[in-house]
PDB file of N, CA and C in Angstrom:
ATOM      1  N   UNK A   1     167.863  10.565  54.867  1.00  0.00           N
ATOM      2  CA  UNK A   1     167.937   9.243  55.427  1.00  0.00           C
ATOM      3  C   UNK A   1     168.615   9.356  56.779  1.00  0.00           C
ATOM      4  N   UNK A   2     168.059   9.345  58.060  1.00  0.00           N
ATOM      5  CA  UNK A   2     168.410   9.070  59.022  1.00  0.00           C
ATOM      6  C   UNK A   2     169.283   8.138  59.768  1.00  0.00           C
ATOM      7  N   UNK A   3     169.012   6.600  59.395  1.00  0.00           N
ATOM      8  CA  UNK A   3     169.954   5.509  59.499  1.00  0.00           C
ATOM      9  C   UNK A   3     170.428   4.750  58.656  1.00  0.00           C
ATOM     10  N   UNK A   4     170.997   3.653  59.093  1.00  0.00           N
ATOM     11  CA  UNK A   4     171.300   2.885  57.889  1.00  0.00           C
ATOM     12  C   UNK A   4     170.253   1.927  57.887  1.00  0.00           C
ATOM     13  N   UNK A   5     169.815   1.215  58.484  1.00  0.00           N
ATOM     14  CA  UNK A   5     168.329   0.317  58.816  1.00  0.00           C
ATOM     15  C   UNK A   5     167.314   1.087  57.704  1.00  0.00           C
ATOM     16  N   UNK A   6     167.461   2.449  57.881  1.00  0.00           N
ATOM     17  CA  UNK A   6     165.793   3.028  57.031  1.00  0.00           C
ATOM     18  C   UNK A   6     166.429   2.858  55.560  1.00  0.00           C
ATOM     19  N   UNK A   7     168.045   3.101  55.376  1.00  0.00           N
ATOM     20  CA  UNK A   7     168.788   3.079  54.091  1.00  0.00           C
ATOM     21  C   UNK A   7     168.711   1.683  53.772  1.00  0.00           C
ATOM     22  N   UNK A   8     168.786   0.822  53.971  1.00  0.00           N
ATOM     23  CA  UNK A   8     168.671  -0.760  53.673  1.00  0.00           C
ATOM     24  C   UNK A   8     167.311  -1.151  53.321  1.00  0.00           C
ATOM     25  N   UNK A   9     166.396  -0.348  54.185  1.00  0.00           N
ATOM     26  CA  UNK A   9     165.182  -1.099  53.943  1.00  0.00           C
ATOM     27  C   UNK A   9     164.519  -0.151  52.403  1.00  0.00           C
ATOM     28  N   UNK A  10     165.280   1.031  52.871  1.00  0.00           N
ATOM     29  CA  UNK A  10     164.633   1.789  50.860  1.00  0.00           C
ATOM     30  C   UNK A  10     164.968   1.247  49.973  1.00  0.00           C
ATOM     31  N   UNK A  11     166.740   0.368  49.980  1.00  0.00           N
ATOM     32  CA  UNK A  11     166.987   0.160  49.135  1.00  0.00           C
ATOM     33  C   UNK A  11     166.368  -1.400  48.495  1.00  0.00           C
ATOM     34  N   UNK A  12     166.416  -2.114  50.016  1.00  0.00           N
ATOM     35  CA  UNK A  12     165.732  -3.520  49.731  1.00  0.00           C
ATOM     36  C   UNK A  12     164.075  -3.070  48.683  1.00  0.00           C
ATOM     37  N   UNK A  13     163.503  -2.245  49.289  1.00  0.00           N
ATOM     38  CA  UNK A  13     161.785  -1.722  48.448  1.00  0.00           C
ATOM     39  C   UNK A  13     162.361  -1.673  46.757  1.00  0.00           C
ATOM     40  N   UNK A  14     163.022  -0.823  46.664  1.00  0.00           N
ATOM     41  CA  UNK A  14     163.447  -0.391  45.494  1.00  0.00           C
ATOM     42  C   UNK A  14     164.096  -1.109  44.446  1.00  0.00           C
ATOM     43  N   UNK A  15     164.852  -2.016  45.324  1.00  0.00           N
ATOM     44  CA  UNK A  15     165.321  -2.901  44.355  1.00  0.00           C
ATOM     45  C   UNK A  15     163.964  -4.584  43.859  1.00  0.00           C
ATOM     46  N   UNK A  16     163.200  -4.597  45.497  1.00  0.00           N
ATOM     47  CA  UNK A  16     161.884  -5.515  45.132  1.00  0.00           C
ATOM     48  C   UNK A  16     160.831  -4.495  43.782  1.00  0.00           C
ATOM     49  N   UNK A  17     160.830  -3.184  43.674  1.00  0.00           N
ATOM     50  CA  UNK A  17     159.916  -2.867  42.669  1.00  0.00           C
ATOM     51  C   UNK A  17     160.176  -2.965  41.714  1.00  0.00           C
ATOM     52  N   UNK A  18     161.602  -3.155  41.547  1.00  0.00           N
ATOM     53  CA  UNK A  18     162.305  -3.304  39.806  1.00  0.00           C
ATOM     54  C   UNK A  18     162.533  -5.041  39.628  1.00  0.00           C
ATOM     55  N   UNK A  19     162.462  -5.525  40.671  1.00  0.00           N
ATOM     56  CA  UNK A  19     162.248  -6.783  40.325  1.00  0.00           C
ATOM     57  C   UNK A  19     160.899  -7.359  40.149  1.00  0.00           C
ATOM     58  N   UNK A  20     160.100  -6.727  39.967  1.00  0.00           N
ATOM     59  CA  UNK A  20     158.403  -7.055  39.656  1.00  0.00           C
ATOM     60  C   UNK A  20     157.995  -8.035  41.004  1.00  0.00           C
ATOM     61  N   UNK A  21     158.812  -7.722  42.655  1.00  0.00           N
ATOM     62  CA  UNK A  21     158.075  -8.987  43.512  1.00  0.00           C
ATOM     63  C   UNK A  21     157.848  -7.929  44.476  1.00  0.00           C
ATOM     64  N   UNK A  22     157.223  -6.734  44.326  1.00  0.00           N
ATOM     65  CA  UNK A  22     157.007  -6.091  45.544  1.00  0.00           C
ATOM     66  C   UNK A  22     155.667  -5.688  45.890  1.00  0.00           C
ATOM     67  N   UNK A  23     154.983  -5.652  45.270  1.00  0.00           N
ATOM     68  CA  UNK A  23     153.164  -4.961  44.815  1.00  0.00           C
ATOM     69  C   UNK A  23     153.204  -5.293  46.865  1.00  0.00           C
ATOM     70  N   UNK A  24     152.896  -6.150  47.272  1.00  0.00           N
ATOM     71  CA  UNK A  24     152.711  -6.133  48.994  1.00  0.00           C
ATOM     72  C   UNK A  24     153.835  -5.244  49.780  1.00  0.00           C
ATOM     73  N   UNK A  25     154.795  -5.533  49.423  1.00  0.00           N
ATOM     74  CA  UNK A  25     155.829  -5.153  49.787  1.00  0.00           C
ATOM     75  C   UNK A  25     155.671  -3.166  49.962  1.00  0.00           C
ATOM     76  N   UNK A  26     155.689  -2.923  48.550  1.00  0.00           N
ATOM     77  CA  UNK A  26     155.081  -1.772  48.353  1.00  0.00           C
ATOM     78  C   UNK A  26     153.721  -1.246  49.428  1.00  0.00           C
ATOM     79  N   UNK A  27     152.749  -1.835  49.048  1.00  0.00           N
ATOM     80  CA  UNK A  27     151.505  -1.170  49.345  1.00  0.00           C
ATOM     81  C   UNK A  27     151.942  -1.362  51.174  1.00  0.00           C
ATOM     82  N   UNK A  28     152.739  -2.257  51.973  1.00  0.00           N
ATOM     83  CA  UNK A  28     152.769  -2.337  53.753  1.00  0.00           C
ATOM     84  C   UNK A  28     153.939  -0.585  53.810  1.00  0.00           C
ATOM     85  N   UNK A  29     154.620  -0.551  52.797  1.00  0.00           N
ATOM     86  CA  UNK A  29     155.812   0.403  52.975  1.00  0.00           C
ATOM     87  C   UNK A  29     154.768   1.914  52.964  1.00  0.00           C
ATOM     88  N   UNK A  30     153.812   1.947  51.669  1.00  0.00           N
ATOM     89  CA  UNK A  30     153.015   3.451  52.314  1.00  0.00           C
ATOM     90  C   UNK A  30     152.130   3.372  53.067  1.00  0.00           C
ATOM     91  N   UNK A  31     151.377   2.219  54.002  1.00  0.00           N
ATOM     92  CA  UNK A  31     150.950   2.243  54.866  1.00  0.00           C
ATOM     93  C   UNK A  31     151.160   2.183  55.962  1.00  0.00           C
ATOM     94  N   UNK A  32     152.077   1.526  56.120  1.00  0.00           N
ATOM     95  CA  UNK A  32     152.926   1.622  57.569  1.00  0.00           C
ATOM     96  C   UNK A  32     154.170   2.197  58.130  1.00  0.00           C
ATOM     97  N   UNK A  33     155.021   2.345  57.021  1.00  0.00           N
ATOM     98  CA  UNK A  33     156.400   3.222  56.879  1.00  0.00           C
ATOM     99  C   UNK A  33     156.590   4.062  55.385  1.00  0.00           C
ATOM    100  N   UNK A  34     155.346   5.264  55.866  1.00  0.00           N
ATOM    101  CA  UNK A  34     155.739   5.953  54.547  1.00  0.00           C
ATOM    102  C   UNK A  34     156.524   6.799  54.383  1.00  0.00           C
ATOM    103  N   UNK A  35     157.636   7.009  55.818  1.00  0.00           N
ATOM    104  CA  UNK A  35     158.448   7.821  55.303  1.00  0.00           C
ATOM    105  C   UNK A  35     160.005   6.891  54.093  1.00  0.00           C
ATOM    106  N   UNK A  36     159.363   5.712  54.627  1.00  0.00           N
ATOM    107  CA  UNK A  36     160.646   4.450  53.800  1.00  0.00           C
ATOM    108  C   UNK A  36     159.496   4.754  51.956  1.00  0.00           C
ATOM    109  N   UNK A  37     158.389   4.437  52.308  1.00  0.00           N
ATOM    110  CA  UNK A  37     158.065   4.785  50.674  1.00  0.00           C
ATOM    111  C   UNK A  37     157.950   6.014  49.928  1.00  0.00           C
ATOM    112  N   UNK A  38     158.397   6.995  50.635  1.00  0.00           N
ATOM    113  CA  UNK A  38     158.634   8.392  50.242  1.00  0.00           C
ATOM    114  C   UNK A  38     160.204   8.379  49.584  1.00  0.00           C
ATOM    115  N   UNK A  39     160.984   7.878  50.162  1.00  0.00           N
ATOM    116  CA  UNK A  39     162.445   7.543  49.606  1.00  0.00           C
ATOM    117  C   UNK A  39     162.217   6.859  48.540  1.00  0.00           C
ATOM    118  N   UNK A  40     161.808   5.448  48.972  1.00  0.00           N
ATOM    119  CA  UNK A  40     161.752   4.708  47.963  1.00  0.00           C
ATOM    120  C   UNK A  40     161.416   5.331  46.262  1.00  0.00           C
ATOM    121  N   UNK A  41     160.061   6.193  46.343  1.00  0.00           N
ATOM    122  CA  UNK A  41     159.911   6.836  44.900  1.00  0.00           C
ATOM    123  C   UNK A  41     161.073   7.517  44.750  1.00  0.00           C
ATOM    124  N   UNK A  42     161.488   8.527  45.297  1.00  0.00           N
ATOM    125  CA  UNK A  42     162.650   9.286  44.994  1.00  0.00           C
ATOM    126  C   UNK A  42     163.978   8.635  44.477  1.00  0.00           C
ATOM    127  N   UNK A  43     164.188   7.408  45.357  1.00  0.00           N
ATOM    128  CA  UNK A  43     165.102   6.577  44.639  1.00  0.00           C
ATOM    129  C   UNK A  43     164.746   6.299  43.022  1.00  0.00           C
ATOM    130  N   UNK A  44     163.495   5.849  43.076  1.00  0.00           N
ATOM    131  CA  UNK A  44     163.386   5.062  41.944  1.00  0.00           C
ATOM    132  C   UNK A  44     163.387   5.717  40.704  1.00  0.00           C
ATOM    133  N   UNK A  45     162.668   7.494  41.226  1.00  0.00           N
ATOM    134  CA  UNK A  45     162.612   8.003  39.957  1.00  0.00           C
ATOM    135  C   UNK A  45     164.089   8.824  39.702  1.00  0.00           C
ATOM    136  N   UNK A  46     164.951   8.423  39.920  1.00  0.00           N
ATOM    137  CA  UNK A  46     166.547   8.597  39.575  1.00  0.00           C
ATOM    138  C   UNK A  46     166.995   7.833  38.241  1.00  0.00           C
ATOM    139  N   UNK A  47     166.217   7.065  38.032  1.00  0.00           N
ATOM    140  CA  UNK A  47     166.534   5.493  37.383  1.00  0.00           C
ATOM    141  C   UNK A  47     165.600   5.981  35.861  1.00  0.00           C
ATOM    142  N   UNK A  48     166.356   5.697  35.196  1.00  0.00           N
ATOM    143  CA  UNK A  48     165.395   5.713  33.590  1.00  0.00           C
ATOM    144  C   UNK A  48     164.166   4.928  33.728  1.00  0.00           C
ATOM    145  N   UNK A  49     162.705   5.231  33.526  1.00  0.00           N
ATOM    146  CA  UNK A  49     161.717   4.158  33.800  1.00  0.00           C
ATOM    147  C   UNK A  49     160.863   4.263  32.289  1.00  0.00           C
ATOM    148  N   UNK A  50     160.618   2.993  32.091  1.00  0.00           N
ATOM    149  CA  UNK A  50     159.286   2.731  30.810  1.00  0.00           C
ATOM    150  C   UNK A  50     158.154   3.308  31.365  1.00  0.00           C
ATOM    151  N   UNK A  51     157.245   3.205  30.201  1.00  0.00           N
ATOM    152  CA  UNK A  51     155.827   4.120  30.099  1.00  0.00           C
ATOM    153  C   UNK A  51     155.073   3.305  31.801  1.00  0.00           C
ATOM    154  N   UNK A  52     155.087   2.009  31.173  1.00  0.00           N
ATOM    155  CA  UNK A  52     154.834   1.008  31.967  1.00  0.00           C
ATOM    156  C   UNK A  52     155.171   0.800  33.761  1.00  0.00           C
ATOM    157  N   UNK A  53     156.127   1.140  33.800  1.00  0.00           N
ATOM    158  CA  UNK A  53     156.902   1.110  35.470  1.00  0.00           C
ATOM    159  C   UNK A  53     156.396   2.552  35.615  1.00  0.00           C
ATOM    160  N   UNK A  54     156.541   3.478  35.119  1.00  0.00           N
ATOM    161  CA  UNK A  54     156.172   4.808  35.839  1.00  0.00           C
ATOM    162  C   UNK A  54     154.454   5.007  36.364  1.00  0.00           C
ATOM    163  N   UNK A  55     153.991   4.362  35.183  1.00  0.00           N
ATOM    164  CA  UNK A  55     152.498   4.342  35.625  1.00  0.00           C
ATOM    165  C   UNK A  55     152.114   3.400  36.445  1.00  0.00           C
ATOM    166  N   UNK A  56     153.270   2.224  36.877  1.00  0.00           N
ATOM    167  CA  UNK A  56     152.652   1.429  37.982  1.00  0.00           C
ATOM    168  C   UNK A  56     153.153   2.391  39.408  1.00  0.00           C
ATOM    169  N   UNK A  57     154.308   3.010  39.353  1.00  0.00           N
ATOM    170  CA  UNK A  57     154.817   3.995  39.999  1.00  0.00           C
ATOM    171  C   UNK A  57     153.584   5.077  40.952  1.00  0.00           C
ATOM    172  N   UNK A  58     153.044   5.725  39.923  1.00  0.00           N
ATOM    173  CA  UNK A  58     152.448   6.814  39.736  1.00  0.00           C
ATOM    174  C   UNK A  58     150.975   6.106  40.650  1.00  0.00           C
ATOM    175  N   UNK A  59     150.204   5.376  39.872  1.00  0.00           N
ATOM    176  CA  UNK A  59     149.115   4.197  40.205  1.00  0.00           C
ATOM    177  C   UNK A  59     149.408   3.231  41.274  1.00  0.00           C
ATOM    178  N   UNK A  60     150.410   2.960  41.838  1.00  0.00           N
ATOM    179  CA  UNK A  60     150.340   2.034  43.206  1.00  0.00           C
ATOM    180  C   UNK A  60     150.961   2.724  44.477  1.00  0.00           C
ATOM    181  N   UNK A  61     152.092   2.904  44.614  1.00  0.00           N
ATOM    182  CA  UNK A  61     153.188   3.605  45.792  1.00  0.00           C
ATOM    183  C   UNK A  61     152.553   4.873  45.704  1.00  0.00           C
ATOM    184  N   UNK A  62     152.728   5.692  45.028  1.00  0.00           N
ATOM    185  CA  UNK A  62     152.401   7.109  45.240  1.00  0.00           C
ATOM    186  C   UNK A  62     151.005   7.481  45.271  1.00  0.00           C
ATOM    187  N   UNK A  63     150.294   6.912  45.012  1.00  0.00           N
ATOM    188  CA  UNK A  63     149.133   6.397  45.194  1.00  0.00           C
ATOM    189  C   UNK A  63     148.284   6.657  46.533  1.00  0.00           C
ATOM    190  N   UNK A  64     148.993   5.474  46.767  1.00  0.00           N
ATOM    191  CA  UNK A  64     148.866   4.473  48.044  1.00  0.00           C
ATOM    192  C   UNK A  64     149.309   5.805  49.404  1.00  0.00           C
ATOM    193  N   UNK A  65     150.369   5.997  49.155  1.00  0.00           N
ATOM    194  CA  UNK A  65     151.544   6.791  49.748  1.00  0.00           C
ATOM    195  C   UNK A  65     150.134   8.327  50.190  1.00  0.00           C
ATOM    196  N   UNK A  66     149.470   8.512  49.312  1.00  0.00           N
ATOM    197  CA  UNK A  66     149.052   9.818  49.506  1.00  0.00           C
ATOM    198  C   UNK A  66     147.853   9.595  49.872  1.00  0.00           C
ATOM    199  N   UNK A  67     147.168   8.775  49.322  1.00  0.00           N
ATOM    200  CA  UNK A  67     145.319   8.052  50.195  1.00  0.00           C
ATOM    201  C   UNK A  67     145.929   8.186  51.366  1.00  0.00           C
ATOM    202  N   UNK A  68     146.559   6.897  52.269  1.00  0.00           N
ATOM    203  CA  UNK A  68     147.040   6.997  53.286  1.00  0.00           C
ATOM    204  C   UNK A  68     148.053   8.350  54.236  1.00  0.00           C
ATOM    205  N   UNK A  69     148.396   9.256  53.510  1.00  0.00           N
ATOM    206  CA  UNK A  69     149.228  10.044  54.421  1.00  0.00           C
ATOM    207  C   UNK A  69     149.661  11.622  53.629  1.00  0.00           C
ATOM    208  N   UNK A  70     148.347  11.662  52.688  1.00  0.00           N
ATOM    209  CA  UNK A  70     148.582  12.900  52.412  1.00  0.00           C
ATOM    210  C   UNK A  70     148.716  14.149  52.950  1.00  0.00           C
ATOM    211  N   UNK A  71     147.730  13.894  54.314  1.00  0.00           N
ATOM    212  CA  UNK A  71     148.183  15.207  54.632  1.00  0.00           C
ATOM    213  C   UNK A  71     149.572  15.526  55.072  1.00  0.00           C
ATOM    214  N   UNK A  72     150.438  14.625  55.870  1.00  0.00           N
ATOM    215  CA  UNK A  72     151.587  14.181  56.397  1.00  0.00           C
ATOM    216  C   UNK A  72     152.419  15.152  55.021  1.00  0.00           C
ATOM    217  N   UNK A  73     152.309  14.118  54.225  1.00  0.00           N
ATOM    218  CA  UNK A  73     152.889  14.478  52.993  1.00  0.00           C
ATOM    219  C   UNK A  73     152.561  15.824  51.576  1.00  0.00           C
ATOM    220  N   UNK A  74     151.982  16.207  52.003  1.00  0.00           N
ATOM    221  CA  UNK A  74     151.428  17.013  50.950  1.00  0.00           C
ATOM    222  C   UNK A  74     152.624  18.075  50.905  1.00  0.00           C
ATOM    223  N   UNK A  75     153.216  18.665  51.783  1.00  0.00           N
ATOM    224  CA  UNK A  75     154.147  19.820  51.669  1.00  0.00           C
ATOM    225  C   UNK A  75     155.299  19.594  50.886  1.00  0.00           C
ATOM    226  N   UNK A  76     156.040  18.147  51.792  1.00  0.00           N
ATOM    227  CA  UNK A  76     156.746  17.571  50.682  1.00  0.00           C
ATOM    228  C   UNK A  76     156.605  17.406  49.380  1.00  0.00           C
ATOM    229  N   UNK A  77     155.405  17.023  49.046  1.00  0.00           N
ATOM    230  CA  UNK A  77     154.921  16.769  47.462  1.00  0.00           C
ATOM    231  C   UNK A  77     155.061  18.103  46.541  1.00  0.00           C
ATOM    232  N   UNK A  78     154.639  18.773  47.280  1.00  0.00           N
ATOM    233  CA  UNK A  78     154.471  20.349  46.934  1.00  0.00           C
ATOM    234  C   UNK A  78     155.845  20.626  46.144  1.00  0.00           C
ATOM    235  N   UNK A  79     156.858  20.636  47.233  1.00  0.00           N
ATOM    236  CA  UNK A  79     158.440  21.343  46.989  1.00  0.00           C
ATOM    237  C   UNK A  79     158.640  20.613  46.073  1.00  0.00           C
ATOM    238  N   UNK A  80     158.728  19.073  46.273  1.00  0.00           N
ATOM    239  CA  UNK A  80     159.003  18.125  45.217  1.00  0.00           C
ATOM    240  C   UNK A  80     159.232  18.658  43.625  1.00  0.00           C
ATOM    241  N   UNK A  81     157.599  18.825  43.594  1.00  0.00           N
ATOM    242  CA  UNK A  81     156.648  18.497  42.180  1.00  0.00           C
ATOM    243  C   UNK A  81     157.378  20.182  41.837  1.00  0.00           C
ATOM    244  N   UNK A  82     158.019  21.028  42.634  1.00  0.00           N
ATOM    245  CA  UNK A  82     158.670  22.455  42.219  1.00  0.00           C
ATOM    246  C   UNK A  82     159.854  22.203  41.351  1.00  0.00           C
ATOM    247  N   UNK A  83     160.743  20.993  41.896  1.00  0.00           N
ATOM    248  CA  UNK A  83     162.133  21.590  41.759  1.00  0.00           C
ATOM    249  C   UNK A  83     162.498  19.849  40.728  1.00  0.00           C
ATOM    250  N   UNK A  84     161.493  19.083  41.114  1.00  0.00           N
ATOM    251  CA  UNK A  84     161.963  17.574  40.266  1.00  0.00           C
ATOM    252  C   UNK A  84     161.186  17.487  39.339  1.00  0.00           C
ATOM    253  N   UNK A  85     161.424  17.706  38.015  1.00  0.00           N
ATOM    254  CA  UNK A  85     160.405  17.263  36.836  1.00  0.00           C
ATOM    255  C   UNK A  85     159.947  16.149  36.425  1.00  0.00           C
ATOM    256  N   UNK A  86     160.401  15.348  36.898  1.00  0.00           N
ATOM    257  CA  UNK A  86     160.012  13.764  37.001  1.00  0.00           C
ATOM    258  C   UNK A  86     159.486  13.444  37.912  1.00  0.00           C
ATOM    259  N   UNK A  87     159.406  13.971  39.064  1.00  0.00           N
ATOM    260  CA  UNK A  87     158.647  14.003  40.073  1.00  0.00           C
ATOM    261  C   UNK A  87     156.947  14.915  39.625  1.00  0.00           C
ATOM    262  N   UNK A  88     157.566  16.193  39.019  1.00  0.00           N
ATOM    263  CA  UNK A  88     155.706  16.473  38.806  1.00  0.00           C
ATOM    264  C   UNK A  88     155.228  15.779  37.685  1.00  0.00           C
ATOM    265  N   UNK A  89     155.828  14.927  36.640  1.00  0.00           N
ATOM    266  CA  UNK A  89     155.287  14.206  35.739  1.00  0.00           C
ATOM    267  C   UNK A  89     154.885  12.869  36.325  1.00  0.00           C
ATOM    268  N   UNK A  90     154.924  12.562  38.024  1.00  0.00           N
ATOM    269  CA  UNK A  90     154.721  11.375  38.196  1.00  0.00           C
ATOM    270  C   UNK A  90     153.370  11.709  39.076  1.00  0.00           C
ATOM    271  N   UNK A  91     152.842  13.012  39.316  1.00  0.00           N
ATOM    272  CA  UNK A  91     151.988  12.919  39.688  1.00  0.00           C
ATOM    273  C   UNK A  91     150.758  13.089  39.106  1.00  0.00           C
ATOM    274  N   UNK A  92     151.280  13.411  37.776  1.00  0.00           N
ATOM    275  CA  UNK A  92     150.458  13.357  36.573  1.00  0.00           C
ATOM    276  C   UNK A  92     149.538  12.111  36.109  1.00  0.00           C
ATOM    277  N   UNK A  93     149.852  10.884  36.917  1.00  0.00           N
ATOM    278  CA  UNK A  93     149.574  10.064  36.531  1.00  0.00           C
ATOM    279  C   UNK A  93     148.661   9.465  38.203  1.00  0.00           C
ATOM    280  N   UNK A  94     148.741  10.351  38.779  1.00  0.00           N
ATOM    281  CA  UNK A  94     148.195   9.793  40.541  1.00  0.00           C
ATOM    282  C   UNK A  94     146.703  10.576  39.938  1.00  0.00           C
ATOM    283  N   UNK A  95     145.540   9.855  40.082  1.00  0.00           N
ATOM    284  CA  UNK A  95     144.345   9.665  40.739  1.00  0.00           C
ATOM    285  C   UNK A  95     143.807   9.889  41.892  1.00  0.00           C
ATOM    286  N   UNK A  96     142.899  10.790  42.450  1.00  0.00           N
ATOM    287  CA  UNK A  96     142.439  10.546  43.509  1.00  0.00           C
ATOM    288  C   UNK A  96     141.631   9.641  44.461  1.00  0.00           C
ATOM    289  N   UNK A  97     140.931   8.826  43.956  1.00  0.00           N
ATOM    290  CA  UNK A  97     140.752   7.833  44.648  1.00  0.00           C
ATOM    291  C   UNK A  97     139.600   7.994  46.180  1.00  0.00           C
ATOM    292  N   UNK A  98     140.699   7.709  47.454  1.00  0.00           N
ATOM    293  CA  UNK A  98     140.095   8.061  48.740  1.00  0.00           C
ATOM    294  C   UNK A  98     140.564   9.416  49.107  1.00  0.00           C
ATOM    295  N   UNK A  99     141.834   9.829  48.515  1.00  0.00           N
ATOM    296  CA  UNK A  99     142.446  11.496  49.071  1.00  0.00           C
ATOM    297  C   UNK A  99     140.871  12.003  49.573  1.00  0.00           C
ATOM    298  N   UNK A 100     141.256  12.603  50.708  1.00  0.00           N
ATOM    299  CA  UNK A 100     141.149  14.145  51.076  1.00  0.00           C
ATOM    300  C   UNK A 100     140.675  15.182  49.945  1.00  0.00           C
ATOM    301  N   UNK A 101     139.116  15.778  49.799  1.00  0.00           N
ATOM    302  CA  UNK A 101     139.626  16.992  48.522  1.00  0.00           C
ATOM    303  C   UNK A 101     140.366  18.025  48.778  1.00  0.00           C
ATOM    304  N   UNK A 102     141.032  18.718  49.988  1.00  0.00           N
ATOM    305  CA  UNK A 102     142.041  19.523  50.116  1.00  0.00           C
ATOM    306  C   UNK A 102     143.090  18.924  49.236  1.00  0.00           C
ATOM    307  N   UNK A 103     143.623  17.894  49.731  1.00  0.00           N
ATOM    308  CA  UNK A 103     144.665  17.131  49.358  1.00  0.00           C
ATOM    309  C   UNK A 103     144.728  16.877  47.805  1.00  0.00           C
ATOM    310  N   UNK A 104     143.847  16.138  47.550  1.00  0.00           N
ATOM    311  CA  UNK A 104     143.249  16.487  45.766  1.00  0.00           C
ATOM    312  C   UNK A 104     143.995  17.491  45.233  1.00  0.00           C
ATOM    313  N   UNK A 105     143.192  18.637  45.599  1.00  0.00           N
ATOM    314  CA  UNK A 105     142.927  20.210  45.268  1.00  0.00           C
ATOM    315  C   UNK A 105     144.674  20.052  44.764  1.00  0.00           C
ATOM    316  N   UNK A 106     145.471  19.826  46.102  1.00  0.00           N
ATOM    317  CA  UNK A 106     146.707  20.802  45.841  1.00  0.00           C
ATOM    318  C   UNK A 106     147.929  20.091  45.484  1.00  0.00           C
ATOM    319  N   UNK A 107     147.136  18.487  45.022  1.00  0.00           N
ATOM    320  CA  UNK A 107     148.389  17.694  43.950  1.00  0.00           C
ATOM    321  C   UNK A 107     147.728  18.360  42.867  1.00  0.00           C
ATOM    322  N   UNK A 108     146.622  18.828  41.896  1.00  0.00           N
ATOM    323  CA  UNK A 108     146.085  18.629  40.888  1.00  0.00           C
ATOM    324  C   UNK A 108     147.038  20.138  40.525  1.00  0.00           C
ATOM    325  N   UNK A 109     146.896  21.251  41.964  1.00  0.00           N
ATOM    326  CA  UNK A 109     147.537  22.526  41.389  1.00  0.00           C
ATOM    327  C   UNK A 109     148.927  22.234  41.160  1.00  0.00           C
ATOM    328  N   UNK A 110     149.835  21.330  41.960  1.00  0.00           N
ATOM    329  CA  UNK A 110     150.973  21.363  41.988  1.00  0.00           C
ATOM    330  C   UNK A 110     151.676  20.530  40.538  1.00  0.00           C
ATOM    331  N   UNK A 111     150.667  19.571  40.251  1.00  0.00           N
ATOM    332  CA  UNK A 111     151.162  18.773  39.228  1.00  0.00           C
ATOM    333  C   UNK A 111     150.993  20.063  37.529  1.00  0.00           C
ATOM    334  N   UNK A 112     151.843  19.938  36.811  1.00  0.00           N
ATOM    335  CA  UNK A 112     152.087  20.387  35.499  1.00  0.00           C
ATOM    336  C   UNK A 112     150.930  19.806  34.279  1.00  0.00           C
ATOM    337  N   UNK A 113     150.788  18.570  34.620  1.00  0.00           N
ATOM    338  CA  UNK A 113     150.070  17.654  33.171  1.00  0.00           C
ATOM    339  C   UNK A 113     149.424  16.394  33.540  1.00  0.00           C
ATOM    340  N   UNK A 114     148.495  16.526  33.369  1.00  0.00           N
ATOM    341  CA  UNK A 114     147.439  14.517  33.644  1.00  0.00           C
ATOM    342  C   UNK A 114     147.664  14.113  32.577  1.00  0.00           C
ATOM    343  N   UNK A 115     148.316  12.908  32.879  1.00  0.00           N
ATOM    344  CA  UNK A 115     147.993  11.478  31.611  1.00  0.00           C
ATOM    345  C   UNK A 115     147.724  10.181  32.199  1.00  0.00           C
TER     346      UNK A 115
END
C-alpha cells in the first residue's frame, strides 16, 4: 500500500463487500483501479468467509480483476496462488470467461483444485 488514500479506499471496498452494497462498487474497482481491487481480495481473504461470499469472491472481483487486467496481473497471481492457500483455493473457483488463453493456461496451472 503506497498511501493512505489507496489504504482508505481498500478498506472502504472491503468493508462495502461484506456489507452486501458493493457488486458496482466492486466491478468500477477491477476495472478502473485494479491495483485497489487486488488489495481489496487480499484483505478480504484474511477474514473467515462462507461457501457463499468466497464464491461471490472468486465469481465477481477476481473475476472481473483478471478478464480486465490479467496480463498486468498474472505474475502476481502466480506468487500468490504459491505461498497463500486461500488464495489458490480462490482461484479454484475463477472461470475463464473473456481471459486471454495464455492467461487461462497459467491460472488453471497455478491453481491446486476447481470447484
Amino acid at each position: 500500500m503506497n498511501t493512505a488514500e489507496e489504504f482508505e479506499k481498500v478498506s472502504e471496498l472491503v468493508e462495502a463487500w461484506y456489507a452486501g452494497i458493493s457488486e458496482g462498487a466492486m466491478y468500477d474497482a477491477s476495472t478502473e483501479e485494479p491495483d485497489i481491487a487486488w488489495q481489496a481480495i487480499l484483505e478480504i481473504l484474511k477474514r473467515e468467509l462462507t461457501d457463499d461470499q468466497r464464491a461471490f469472491l472468486a465469481a465477481g472481483l477476481m473475476e472481473d480483476l483478471l478478464v480486465w487486467h490479467g496480463a498486468a496481473f498474472i505474475i502476481r497471481v502466480e506468487e500468490e496462488a504459491k505461498v497463500n492457500p486461500r488464495f489458490n483455493h480462490l482461484l479454484g473457483g475463477v472461470w475463464r470467461r473473456e481471459m486471454p488463453k495464455e492467461i487461462w493456461e497459467r491460472i488453471e496451472h497455478a491453481r491446486k483444485e476447481v470447484w
